[in-house]
PDB file of N, CA and C in Angstrom:
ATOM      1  N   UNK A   1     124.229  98.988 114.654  1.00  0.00           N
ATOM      2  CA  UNK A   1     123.170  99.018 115.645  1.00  0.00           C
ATOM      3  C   UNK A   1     122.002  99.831 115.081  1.00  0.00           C
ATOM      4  N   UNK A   2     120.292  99.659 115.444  1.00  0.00           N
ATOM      5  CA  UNK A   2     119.996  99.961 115.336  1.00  0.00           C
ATOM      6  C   UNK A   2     119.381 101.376 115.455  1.00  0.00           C
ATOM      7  N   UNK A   3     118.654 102.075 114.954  1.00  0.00           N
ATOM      8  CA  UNK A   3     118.085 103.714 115.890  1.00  0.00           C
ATOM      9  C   UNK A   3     117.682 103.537 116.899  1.00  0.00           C
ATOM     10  N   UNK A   4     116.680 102.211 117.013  1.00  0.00           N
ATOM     11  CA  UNK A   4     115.758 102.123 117.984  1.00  0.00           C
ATOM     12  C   UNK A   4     116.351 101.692 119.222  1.00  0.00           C
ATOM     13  N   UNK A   5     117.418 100.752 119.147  1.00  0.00           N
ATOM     14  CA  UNK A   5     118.250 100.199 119.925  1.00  0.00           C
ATOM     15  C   UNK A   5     118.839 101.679 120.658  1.00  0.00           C
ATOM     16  N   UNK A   6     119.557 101.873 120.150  1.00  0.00           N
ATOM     17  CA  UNK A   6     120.226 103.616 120.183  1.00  0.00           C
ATOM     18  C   UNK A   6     119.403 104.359 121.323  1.00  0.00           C
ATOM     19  N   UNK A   7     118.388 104.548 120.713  1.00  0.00           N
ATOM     20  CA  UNK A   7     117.658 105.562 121.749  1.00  0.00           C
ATOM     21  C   UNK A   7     116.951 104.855 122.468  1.00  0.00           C
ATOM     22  N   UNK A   8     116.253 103.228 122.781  1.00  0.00           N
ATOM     23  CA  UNK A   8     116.436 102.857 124.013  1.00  0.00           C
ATOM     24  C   UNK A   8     117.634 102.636 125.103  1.00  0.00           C
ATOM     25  N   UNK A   9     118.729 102.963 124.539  1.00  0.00           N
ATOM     26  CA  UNK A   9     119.579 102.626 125.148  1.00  0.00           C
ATOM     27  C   UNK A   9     120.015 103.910 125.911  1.00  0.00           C
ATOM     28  N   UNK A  10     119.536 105.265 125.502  1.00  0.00           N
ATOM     29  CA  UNK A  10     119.725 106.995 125.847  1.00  0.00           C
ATOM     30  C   UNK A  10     118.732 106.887 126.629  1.00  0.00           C
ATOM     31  N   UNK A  11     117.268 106.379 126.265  1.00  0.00           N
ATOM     32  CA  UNK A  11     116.416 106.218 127.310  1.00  0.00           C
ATOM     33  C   UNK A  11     116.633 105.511 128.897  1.00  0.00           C
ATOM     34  N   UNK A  12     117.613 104.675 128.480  1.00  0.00           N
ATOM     35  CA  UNK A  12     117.623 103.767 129.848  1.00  0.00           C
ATOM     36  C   UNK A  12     118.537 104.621 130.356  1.00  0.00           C
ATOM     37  N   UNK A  13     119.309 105.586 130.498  1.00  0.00           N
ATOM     38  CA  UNK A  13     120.356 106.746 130.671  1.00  0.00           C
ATOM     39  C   UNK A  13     119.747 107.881 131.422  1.00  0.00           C
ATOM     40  N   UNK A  14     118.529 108.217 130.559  1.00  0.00           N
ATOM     41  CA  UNK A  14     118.127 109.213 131.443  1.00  0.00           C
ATOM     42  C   UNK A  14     117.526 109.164 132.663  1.00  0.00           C
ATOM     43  N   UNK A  15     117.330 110.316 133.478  1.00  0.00           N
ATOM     44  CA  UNK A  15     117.261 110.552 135.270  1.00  0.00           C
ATOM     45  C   UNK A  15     115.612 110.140 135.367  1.00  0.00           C
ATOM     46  N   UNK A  16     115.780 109.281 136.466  1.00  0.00           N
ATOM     47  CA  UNK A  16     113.933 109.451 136.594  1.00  0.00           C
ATOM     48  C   UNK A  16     112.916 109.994 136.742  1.00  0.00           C
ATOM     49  N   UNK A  17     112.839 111.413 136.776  1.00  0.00           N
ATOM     50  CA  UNK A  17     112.225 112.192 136.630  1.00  0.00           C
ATOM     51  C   UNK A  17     111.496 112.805 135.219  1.00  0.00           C
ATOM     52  N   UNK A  18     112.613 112.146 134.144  1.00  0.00           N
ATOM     53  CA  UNK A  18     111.567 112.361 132.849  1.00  0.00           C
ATOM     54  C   UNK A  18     111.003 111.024 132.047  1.00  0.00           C
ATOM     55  N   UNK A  19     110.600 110.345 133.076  1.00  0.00           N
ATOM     56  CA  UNK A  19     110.216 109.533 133.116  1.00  0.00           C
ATOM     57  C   UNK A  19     108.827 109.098 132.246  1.00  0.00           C
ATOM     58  N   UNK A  20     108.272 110.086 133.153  1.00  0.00           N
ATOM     59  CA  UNK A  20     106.843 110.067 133.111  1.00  0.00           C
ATOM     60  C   UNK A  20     106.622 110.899 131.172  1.00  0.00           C
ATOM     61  N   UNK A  21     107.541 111.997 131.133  1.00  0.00           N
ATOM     62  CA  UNK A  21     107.583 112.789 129.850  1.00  0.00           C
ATOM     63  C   UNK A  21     108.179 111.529 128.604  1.00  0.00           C
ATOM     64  N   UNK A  22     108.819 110.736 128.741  1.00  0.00           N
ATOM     65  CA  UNK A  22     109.329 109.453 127.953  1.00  0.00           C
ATOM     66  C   UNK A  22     108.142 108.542 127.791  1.00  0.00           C
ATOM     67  N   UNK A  23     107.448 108.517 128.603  1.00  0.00           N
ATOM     68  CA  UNK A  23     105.983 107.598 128.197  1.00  0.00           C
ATOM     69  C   UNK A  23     105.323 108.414 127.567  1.00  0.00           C
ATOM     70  N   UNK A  24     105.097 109.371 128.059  1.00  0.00           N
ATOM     71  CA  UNK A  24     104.042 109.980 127.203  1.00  0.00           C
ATOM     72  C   UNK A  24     104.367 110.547 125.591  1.00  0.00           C
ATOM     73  N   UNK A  25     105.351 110.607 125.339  1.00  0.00           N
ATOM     74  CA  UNK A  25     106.209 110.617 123.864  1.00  0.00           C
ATOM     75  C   UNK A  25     105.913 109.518 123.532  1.00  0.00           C
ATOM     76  N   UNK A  26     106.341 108.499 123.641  1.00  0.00           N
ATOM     77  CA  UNK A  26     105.850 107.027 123.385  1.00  0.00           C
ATOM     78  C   UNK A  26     104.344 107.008 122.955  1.00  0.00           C
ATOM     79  N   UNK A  27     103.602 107.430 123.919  1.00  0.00           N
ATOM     80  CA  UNK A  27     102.301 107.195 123.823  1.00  0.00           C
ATOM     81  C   UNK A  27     101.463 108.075 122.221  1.00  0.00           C
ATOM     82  N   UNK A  28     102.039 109.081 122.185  1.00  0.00           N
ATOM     83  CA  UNK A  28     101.944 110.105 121.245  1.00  0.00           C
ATOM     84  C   UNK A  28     102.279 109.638 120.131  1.00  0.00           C
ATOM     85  N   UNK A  29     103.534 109.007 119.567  1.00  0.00           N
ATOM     86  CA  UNK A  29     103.666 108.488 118.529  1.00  0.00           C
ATOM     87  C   UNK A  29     103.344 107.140 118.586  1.00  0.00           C
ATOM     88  N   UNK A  30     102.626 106.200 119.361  1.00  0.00           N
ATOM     89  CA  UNK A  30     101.835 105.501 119.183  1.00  0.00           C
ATOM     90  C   UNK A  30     100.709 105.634 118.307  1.00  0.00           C
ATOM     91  N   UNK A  31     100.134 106.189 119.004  1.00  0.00           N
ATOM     92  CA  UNK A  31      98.637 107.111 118.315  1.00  0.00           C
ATOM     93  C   UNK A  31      98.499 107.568 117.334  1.00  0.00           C
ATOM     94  N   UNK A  32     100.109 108.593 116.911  1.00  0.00           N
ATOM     95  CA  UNK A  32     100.276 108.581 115.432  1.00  0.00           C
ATOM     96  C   UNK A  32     100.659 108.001 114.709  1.00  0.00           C
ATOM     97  N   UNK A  33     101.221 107.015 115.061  1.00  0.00           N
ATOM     98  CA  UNK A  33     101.645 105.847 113.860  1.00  0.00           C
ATOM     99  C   UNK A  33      99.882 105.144 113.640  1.00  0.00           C
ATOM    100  N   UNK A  34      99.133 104.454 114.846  1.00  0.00           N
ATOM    101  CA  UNK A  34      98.077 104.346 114.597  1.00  0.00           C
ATOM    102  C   UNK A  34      96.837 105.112 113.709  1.00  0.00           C
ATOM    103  N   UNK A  35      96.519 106.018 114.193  1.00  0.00           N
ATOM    104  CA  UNK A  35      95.985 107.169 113.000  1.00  0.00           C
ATOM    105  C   UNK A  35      96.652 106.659 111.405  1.00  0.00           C
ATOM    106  N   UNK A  36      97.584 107.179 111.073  1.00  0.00           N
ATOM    107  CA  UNK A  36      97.815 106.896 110.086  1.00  0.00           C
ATOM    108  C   UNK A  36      98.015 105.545 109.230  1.00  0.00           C
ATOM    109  N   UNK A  37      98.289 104.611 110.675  1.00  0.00           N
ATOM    110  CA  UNK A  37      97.490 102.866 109.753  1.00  0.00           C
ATOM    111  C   UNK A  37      96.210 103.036 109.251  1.00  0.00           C
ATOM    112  N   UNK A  38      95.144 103.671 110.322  1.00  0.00           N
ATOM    113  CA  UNK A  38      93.982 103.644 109.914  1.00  0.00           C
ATOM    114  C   UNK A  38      93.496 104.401 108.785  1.00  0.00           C
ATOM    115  N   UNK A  39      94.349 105.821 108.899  1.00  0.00           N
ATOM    116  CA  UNK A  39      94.258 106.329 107.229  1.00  0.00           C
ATOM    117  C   UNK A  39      94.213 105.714 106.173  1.00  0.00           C
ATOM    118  N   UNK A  40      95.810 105.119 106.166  1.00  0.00           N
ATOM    119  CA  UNK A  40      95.724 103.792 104.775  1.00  0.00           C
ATOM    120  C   UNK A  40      94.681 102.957 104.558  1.00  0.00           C
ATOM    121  N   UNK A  41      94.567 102.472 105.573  1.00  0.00           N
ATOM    122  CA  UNK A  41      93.604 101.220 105.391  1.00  0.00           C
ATOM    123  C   UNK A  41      92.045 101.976 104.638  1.00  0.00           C
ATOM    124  N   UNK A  42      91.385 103.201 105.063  1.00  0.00           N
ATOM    125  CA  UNK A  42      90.325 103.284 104.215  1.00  0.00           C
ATOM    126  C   UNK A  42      90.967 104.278 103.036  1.00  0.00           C
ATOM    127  N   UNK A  43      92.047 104.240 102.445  1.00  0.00           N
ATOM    128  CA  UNK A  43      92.164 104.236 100.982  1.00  0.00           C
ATOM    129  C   UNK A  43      91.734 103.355  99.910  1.00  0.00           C
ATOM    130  N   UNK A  44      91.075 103.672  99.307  1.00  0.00           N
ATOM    131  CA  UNK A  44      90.414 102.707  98.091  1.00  0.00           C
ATOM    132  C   UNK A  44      91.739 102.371  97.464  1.00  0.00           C
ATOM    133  N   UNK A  45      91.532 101.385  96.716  1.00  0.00           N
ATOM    134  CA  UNK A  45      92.356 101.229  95.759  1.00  0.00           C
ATOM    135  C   UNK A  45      93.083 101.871  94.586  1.00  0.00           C
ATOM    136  N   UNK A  46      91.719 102.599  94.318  1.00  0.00           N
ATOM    137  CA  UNK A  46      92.175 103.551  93.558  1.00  0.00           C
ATOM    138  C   UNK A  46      92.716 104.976  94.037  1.00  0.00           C
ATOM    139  N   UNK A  47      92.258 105.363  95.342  1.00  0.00           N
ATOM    140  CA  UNK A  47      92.948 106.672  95.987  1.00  0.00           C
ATOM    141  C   UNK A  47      94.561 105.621  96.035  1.00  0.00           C
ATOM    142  N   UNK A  48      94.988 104.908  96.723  1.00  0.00           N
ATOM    143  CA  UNK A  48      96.193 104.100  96.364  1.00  0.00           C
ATOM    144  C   UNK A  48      97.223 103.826  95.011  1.00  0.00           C
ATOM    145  N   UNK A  49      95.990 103.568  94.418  1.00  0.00           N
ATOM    146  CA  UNK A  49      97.128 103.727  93.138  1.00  0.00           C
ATOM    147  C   UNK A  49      97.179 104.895  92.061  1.00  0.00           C
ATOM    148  N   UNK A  50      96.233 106.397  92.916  1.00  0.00           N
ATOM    149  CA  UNK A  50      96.619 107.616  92.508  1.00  0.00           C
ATOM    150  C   UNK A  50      97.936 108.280  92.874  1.00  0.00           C
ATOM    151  N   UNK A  51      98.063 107.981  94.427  1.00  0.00           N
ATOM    152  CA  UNK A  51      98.845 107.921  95.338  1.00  0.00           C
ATOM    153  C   UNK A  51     100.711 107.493  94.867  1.00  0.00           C
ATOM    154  N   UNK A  52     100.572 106.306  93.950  1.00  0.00           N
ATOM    155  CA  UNK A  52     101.642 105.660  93.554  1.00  0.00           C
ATOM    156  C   UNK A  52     102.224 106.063  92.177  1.00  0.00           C
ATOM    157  N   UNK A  53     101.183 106.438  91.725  1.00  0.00           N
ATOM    158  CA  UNK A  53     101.725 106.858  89.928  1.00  0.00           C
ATOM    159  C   UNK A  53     101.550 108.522  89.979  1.00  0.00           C
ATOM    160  N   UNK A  54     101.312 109.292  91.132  1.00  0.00           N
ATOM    161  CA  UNK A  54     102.121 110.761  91.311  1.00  0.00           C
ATOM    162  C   UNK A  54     103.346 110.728  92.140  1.00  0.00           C
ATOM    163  N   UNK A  55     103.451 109.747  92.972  1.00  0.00           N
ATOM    164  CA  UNK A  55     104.932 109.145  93.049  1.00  0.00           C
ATOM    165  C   UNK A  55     106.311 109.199  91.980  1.00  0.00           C
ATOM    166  N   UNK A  56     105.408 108.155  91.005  1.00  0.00           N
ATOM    167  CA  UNK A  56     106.420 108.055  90.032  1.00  0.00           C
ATOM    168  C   UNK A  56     106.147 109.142  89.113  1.00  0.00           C
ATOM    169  N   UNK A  57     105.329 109.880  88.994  1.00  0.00           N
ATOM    170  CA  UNK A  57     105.466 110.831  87.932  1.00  0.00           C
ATOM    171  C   UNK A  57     106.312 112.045  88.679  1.00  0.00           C
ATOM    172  N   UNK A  58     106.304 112.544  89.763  1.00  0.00           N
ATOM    173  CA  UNK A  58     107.042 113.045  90.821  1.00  0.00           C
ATOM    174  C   UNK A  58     108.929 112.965  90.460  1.00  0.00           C
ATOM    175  N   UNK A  59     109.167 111.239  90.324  1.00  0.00           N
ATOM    176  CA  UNK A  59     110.330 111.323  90.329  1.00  0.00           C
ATOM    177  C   UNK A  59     111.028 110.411  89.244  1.00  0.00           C
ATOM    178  N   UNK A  60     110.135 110.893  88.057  1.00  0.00           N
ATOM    179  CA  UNK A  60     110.509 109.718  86.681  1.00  0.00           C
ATOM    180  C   UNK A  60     111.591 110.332  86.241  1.00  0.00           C
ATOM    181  N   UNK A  61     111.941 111.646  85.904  1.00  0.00           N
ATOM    182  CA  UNK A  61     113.366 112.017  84.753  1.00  0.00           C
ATOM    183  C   UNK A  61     114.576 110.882  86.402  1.00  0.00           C
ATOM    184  N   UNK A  62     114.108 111.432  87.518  1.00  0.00           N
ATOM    185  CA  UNK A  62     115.295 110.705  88.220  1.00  0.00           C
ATOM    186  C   UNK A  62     115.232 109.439  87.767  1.00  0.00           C
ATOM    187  N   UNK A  63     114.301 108.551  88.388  1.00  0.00           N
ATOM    188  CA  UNK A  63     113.993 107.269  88.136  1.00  0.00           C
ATOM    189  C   UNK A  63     114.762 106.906  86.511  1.00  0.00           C
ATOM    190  N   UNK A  64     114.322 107.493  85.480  1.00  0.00           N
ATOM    191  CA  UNK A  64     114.713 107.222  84.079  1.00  0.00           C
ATOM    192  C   UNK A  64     116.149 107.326  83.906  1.00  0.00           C
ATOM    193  N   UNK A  65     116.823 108.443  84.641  1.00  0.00           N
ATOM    194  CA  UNK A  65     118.317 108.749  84.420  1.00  0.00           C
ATOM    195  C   UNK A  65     118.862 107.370  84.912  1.00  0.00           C
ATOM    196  N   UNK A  66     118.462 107.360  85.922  1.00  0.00           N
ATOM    197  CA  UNK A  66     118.929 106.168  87.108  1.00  0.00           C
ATOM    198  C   UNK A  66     118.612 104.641  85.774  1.00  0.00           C
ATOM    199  N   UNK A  67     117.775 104.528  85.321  1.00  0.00           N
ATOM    200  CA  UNK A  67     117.968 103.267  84.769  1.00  0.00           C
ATOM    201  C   UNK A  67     118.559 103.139  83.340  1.00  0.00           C
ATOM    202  N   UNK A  68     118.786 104.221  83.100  1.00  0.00           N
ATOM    203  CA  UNK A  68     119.268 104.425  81.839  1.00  0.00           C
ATOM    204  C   UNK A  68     120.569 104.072  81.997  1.00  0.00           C
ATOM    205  N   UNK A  69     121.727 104.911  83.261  1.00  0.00           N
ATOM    206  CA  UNK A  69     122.921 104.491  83.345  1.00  0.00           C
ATOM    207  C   UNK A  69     123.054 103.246  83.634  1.00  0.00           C
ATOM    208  N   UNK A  70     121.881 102.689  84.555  1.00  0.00           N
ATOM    209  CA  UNK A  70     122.321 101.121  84.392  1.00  0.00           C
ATOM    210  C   UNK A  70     122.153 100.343  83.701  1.00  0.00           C
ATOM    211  N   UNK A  71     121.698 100.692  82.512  1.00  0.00           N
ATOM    212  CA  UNK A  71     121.605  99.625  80.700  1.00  0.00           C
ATOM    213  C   UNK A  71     122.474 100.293  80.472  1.00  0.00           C
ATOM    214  N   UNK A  72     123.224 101.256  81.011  1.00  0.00           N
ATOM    215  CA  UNK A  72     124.858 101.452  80.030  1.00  0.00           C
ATOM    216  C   UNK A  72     125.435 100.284  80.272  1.00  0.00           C
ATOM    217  N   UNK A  73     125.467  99.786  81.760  1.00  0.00           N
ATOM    218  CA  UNK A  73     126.370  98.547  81.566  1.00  0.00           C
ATOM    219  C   UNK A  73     126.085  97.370  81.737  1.00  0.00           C
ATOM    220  N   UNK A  74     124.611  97.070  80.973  1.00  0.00           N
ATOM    221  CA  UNK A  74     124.083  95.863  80.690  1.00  0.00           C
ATOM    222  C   UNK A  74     123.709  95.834  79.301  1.00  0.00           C
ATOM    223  N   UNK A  75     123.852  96.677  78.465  1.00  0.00           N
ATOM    224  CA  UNK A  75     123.623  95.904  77.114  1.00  0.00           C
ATOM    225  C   UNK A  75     124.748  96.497  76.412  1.00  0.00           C
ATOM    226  N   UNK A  76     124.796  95.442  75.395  1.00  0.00           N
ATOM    227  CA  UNK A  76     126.345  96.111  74.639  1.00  0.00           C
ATOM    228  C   UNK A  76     125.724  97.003  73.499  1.00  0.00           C
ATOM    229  N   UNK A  77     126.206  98.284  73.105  1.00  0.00           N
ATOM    230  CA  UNK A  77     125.971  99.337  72.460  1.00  0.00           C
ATOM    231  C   UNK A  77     126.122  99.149  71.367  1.00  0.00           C
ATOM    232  N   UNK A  78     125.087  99.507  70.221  1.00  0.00           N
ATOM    233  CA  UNK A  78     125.084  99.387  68.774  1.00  0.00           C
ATOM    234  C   UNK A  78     125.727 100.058  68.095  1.00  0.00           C
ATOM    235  N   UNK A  79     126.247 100.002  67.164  1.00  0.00           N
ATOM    236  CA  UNK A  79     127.262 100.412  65.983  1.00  0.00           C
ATOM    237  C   UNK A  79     126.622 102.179  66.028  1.00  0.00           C
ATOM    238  N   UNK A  80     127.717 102.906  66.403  1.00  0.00           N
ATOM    239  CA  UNK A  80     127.555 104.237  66.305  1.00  0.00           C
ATOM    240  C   UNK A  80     126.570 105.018  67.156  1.00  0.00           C
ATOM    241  N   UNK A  81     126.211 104.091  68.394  1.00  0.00           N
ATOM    242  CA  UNK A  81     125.802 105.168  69.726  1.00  0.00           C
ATOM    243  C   UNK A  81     126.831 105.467  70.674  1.00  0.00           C
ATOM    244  N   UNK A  82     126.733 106.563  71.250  1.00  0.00           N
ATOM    245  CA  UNK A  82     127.766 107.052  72.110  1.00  0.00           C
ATOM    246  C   UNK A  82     127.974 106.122  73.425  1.00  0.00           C
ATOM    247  N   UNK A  83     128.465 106.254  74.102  1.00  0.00           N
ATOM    248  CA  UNK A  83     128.642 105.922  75.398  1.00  0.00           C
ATOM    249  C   UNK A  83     128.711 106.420  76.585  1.00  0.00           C
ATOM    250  N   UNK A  84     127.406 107.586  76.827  1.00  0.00           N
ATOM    251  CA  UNK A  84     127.252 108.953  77.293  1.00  0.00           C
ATOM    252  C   UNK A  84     126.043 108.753  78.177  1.00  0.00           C
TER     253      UNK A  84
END
């Protein structure tokens, strides 16, 4: 099941009196999910793809470890490299 499912489903649970406090949460992260569409959207392209390659520079030794073990078991190993 989903989260969202989940906590509409805690929502439909609770007493009617926080009712009014359940919309207005709603309404709040409305607004902030909005705001921040509109952020993206006036990113240039290039603020975007500054954005993406401090990403990956952020998390390359991971990223690199991570693909390294998986050419351990996609290419077959040359005469006298380890298997490490």
């Amino acid at each position: 099941m989903t989260q969202q499912a989940e906590l509409l489903r805690s929502i439909d649970t609770l007493p009617p009196k926080y009712l009014g406090e359940v919309i207005d949460f709603v309404g709040y992260l409305q607004h902030k999910a909005q705001k921040a569409a509109a952020q993206q959207a006036t990113f240039t392209k290039e603020q975007r793809a500054a954005r993406e390659k401090a990403a990956f520079v952020k998390y390359a030794d991971e990223l690199n470890a991570e693909a390294e073990d998986v050419l351990k078991y996609q290419v077959p190993l040359f005469e006298g490299e380890d298997n490490e």
